[in-house]
Every structure is written in structure tokens, then in C-alpha cells.
PDB file of N, CA and C in Angstrom:
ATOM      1  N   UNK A   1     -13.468  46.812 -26.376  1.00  0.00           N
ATOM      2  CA  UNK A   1     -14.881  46.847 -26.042  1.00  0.00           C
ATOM      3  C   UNK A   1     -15.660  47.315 -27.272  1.00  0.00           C
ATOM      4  N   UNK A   2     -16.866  47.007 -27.539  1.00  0.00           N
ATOM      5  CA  UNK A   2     -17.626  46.719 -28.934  1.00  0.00           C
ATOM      6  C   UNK A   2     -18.208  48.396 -28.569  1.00  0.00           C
ATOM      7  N   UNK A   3     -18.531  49.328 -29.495  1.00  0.00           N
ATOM      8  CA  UNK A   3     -19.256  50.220 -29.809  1.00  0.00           C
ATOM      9  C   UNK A   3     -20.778  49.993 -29.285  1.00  0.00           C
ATOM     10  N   UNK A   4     -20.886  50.901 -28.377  1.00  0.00           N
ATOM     11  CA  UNK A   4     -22.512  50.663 -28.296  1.00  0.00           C
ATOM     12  C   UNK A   4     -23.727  50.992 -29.029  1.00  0.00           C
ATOM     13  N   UNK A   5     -23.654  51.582 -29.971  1.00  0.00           N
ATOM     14  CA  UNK A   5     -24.120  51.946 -31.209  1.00  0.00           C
ATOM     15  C   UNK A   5     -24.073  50.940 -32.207  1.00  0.00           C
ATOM     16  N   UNK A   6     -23.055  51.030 -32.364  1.00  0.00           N
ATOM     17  CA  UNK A   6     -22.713  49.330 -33.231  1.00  0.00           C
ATOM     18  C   UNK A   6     -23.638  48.158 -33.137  1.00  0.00           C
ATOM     19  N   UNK A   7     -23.309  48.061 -31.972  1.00  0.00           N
ATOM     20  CA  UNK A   7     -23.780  46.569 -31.281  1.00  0.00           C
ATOM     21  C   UNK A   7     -25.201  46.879 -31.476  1.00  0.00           C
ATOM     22  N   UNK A   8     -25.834  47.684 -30.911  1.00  0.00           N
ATOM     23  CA  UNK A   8     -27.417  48.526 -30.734  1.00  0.00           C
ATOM     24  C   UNK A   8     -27.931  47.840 -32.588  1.00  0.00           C
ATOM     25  N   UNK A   9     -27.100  48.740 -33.362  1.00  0.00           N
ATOM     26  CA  UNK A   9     -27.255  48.478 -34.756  1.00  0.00           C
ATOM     27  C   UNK A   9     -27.987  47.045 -35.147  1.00  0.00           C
ATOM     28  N   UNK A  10     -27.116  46.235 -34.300  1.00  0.00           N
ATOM     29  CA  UNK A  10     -27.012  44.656 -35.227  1.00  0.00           C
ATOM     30  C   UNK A  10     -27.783  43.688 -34.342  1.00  0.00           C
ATOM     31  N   UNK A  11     -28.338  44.519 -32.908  1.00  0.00           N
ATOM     32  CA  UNK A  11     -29.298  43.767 -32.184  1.00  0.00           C
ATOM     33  C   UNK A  11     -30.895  44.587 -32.448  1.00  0.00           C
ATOM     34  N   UNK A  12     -31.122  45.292 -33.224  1.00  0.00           N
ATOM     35  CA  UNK A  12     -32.565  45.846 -33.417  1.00  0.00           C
ATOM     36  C   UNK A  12     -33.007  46.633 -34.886  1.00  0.00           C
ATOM     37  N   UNK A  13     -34.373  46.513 -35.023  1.00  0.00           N
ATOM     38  CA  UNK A  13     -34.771  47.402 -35.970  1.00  0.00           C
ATOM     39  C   UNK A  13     -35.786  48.262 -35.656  1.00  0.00           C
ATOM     40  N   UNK A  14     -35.853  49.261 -36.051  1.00  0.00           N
ATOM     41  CA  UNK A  14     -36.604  50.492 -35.358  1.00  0.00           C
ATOM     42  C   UNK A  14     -37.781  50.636 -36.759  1.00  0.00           C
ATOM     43  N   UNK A  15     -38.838  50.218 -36.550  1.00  0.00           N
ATOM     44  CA  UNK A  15     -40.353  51.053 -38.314  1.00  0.00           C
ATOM     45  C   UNK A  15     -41.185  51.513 -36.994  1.00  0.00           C
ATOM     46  N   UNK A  16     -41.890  52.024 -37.762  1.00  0.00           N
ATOM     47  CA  UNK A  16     -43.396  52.498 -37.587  1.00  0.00           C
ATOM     48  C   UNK A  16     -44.555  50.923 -37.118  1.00  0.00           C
ATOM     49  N   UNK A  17     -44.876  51.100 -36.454  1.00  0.00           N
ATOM     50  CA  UNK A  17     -45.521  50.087 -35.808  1.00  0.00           C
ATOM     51  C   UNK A  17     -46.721  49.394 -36.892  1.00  0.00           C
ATOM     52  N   UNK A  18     -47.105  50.614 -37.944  1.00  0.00           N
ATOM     53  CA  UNK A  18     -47.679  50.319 -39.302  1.00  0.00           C
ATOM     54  C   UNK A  18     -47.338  49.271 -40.416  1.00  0.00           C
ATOM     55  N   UNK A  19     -45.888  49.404 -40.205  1.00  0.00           N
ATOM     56  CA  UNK A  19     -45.242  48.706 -41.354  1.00  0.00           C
ATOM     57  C   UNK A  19     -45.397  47.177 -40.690  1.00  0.00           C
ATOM     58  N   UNK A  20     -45.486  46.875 -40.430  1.00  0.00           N
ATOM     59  CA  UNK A  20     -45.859  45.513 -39.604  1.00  0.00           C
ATOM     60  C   UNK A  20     -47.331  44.750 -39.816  1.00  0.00           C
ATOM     61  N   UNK A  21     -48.228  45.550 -39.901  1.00  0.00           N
ATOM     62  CA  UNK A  21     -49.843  45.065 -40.306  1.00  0.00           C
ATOM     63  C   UNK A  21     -50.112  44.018 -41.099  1.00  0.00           C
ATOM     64  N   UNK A  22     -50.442  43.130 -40.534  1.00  0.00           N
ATOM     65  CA  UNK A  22     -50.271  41.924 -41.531  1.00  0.00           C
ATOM     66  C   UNK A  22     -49.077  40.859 -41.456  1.00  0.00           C
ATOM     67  N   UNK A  23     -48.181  41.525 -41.092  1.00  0.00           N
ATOM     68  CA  UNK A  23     -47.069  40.204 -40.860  1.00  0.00           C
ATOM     69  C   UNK A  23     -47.062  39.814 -39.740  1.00  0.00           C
ATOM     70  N   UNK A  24     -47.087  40.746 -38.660  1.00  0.00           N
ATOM     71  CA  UNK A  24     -46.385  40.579 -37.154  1.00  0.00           C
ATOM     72  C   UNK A  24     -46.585  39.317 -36.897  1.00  0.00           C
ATOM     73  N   UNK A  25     -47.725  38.944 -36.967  1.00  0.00           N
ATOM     74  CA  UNK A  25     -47.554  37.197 -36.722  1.00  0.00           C
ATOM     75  C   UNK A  25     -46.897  36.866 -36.912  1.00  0.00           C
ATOM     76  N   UNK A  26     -47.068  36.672 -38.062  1.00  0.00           N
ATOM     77  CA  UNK A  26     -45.727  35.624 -38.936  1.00  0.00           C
ATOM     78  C   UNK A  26     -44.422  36.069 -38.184  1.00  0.00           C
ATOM     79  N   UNK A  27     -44.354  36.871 -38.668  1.00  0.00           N
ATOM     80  CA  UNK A  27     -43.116  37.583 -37.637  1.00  0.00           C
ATOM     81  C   UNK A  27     -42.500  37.035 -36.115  1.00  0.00           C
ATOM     82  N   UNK A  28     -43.570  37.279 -35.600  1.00  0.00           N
ATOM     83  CA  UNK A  28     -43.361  37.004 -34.255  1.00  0.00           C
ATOM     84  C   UNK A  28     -43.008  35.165 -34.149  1.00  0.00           C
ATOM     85  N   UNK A  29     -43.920  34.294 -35.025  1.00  0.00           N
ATOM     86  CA  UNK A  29     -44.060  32.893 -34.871  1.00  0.00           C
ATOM     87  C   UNK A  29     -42.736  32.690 -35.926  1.00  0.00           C
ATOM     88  N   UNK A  30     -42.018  32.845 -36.554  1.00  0.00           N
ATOM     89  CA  UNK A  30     -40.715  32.660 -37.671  1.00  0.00           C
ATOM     90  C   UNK A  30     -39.411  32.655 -36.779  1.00  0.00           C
ATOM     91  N   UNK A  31     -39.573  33.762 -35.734  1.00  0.00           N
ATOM     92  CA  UNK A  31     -38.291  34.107 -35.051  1.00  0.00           C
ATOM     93  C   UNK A  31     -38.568  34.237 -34.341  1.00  0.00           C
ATOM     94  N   UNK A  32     -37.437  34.398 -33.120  1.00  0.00           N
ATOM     95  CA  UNK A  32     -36.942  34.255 -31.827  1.00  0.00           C
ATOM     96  C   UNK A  32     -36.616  36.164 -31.721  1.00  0.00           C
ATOM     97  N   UNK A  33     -37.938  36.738 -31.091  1.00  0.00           N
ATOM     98  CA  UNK A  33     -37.678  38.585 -31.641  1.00  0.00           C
ATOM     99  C   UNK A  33     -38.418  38.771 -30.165  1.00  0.00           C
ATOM    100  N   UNK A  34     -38.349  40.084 -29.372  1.00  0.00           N
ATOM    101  CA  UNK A  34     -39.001  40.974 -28.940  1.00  0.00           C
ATOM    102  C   UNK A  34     -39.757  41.882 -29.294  1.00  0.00           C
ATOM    103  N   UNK A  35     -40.314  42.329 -29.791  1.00  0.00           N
ATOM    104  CA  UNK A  35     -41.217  43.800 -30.477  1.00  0.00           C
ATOM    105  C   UNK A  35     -41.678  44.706 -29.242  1.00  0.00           C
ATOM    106  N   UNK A  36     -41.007  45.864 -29.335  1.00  0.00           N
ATOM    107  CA  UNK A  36     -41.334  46.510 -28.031  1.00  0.00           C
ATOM    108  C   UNK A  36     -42.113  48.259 -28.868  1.00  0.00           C
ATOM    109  N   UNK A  37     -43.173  48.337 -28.772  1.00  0.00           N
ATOM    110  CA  UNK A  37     -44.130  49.277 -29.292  1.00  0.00           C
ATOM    111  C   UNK A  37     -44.065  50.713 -28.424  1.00  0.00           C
ATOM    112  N   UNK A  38     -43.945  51.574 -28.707  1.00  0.00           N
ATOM    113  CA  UNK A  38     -43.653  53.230 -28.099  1.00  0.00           C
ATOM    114  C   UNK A  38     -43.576  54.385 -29.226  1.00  0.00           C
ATOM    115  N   UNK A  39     -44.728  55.251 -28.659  1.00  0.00           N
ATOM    116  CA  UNK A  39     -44.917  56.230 -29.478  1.00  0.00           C
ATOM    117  C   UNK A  39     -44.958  55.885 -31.062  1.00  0.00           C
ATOM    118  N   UNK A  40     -45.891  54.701 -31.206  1.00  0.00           N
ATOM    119  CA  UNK A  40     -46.043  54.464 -33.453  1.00  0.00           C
ATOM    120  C   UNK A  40     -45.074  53.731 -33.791  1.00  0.00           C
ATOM    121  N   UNK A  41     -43.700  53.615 -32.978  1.00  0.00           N
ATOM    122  CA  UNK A  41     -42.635  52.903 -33.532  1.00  0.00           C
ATOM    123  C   UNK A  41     -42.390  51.913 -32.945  1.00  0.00           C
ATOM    124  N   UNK A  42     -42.461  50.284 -33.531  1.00  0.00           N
ATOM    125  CA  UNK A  42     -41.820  49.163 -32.824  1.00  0.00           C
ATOM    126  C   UNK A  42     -40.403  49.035 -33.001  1.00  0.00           C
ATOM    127  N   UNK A  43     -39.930  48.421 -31.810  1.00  0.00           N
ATOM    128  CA  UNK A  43     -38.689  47.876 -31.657  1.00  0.00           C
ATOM    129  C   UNK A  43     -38.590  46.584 -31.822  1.00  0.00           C
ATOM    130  N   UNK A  44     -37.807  46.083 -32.959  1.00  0.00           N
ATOM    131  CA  UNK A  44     -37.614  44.584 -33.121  1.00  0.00           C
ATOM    132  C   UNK A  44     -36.475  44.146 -32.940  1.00  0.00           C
ATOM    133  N   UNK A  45     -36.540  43.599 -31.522  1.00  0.00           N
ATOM    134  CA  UNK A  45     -34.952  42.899 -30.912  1.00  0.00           C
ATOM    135  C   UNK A  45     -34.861  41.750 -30.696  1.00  0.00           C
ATOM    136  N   UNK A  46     -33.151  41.463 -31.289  1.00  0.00           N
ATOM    137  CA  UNK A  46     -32.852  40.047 -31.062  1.00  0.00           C
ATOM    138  C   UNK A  46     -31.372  39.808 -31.305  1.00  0.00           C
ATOM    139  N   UNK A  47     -31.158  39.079 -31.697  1.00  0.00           N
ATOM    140  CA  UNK A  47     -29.452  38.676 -31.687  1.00  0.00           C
ATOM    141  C   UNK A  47     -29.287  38.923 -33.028  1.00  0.00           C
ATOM    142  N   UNK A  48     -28.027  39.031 -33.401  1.00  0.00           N
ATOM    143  CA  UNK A  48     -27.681  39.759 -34.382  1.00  0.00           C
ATOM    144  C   UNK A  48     -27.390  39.047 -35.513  1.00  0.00           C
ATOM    145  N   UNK A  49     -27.271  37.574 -35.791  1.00  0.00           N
ATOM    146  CA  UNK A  49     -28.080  36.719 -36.285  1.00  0.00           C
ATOM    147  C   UNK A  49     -29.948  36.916 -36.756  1.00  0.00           C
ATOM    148  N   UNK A  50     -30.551  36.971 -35.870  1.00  0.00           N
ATOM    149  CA  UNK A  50     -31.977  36.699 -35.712  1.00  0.00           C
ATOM    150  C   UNK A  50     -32.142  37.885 -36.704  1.00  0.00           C
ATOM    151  N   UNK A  51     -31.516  39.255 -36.046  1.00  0.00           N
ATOM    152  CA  UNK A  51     -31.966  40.763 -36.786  1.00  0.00           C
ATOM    153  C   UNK A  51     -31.574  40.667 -38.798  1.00  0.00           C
ATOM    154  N   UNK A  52     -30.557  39.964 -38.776  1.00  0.00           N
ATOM    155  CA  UNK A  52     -30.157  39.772 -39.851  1.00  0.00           C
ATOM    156  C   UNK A  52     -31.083  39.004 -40.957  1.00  0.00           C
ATOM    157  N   UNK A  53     -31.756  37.859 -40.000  1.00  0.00           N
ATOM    158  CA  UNK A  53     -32.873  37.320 -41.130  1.00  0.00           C
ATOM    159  C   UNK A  53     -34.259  37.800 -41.288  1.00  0.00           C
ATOM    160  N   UNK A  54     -34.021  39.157 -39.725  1.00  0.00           N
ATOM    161  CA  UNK A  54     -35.358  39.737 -39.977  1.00  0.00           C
ATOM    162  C   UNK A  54     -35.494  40.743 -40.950  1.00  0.00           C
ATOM    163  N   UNK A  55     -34.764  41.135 -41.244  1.00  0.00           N
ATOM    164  CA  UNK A  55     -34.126  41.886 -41.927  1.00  0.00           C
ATOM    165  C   UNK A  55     -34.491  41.355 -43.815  1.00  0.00           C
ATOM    166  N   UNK A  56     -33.957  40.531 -43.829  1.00  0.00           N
ATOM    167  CA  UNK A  56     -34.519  39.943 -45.660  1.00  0.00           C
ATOM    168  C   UNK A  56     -35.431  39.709 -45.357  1.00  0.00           C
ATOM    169  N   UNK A  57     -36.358  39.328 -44.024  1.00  0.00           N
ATOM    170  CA  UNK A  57     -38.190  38.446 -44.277  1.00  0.00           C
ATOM    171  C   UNK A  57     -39.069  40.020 -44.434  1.00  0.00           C
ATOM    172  N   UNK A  58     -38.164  41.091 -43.673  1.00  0.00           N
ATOM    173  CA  UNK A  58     -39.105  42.136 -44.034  1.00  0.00           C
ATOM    174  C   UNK A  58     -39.104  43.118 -45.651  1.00  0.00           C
ATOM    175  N   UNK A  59     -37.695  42.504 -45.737  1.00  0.00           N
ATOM    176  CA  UNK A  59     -37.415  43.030 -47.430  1.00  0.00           C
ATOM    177  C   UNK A  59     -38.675  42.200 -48.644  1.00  0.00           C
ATOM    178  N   UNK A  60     -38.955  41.171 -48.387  1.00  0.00           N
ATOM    179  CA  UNK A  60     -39.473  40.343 -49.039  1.00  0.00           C
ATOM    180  C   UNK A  60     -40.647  40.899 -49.114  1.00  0.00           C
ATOM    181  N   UNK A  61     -41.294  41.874 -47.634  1.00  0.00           N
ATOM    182  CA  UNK A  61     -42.637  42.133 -47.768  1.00  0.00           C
ATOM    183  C   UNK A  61     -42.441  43.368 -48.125  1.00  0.00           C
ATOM    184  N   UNK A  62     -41.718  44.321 -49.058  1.00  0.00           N
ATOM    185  CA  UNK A  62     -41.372  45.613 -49.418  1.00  0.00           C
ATOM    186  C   UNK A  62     -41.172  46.611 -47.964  1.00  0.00           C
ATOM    187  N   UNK A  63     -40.601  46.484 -46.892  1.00  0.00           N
ATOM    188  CA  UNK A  63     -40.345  47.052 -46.281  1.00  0.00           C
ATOM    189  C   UNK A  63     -39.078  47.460 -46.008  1.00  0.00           C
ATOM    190  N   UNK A  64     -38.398  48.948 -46.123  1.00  0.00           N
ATOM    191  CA  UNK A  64     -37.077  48.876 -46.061  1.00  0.00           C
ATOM    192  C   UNK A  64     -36.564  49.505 -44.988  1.00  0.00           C
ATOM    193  N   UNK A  65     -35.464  48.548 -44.572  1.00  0.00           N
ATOM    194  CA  UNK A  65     -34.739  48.695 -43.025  1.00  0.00           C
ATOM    195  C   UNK A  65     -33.727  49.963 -43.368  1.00  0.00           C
ATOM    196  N   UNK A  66     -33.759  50.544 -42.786  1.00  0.00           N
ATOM    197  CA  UNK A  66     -32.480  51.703 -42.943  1.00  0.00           C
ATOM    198  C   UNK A  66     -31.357  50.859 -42.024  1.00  0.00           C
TER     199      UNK A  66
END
């Protein structure tokens, strides 16, 4: 059975709902994502594929994923 942490890992990204200003569109219209907003911080979920290319489109805009 897969780590649930793990798995958690490679299905989401956790910023500041800030770091997003300006892209989310794009964002949202590029990929196949959820963005779930709570307390300043969005949640960007998707398959672990999807997280993976969200992942370089947000590198591109100087944002870095821990």
C-alpha cells in the first residue's frame, strides 16, 4: 500500500494564494487542476502527472515549489 504522504506529495502543491496573481488563469485553462483556497494558501490538485507539469509552468514564472 502507497504512503499517504507520498502519494499526497505527488497529487498537490501547497503556495500562498499570492503567488498565483496573474497566472491562475492560465493555470487553470493549461491543465486539468483543482485549486482549493483556505486561510492565504491554495491547494493545487491533480494527478501526479498533471502536478508534475504544474510544477515546471510555475518554475518558469519564478515560483518555487518546495
Amino acid at each position: 500500500m502507497p504512503d499517504p504522504a507520498r502519494l499526497r506529495d505527488s497529487t498537490q502543491i501547497v503556495l500562498p494564494c499570492q503567488s498565483l496573481d496573474g497566472i491562475r488563469d492560465r493555470l487553470e485553462a493549461e491543465f486539468t487542476v483543482t485549486i482549493v483556497e483556505s486561510d492565504g494558501r491554495c491547494r493545487i490538485i491533480g494527478s501526479p502527472v498533471v502536478i508534475k507539469s504544474v510544477s515546471e509552468f510555475l518554475s518558469r514564472y519564478g515560483i518555487a515549489v518546495a
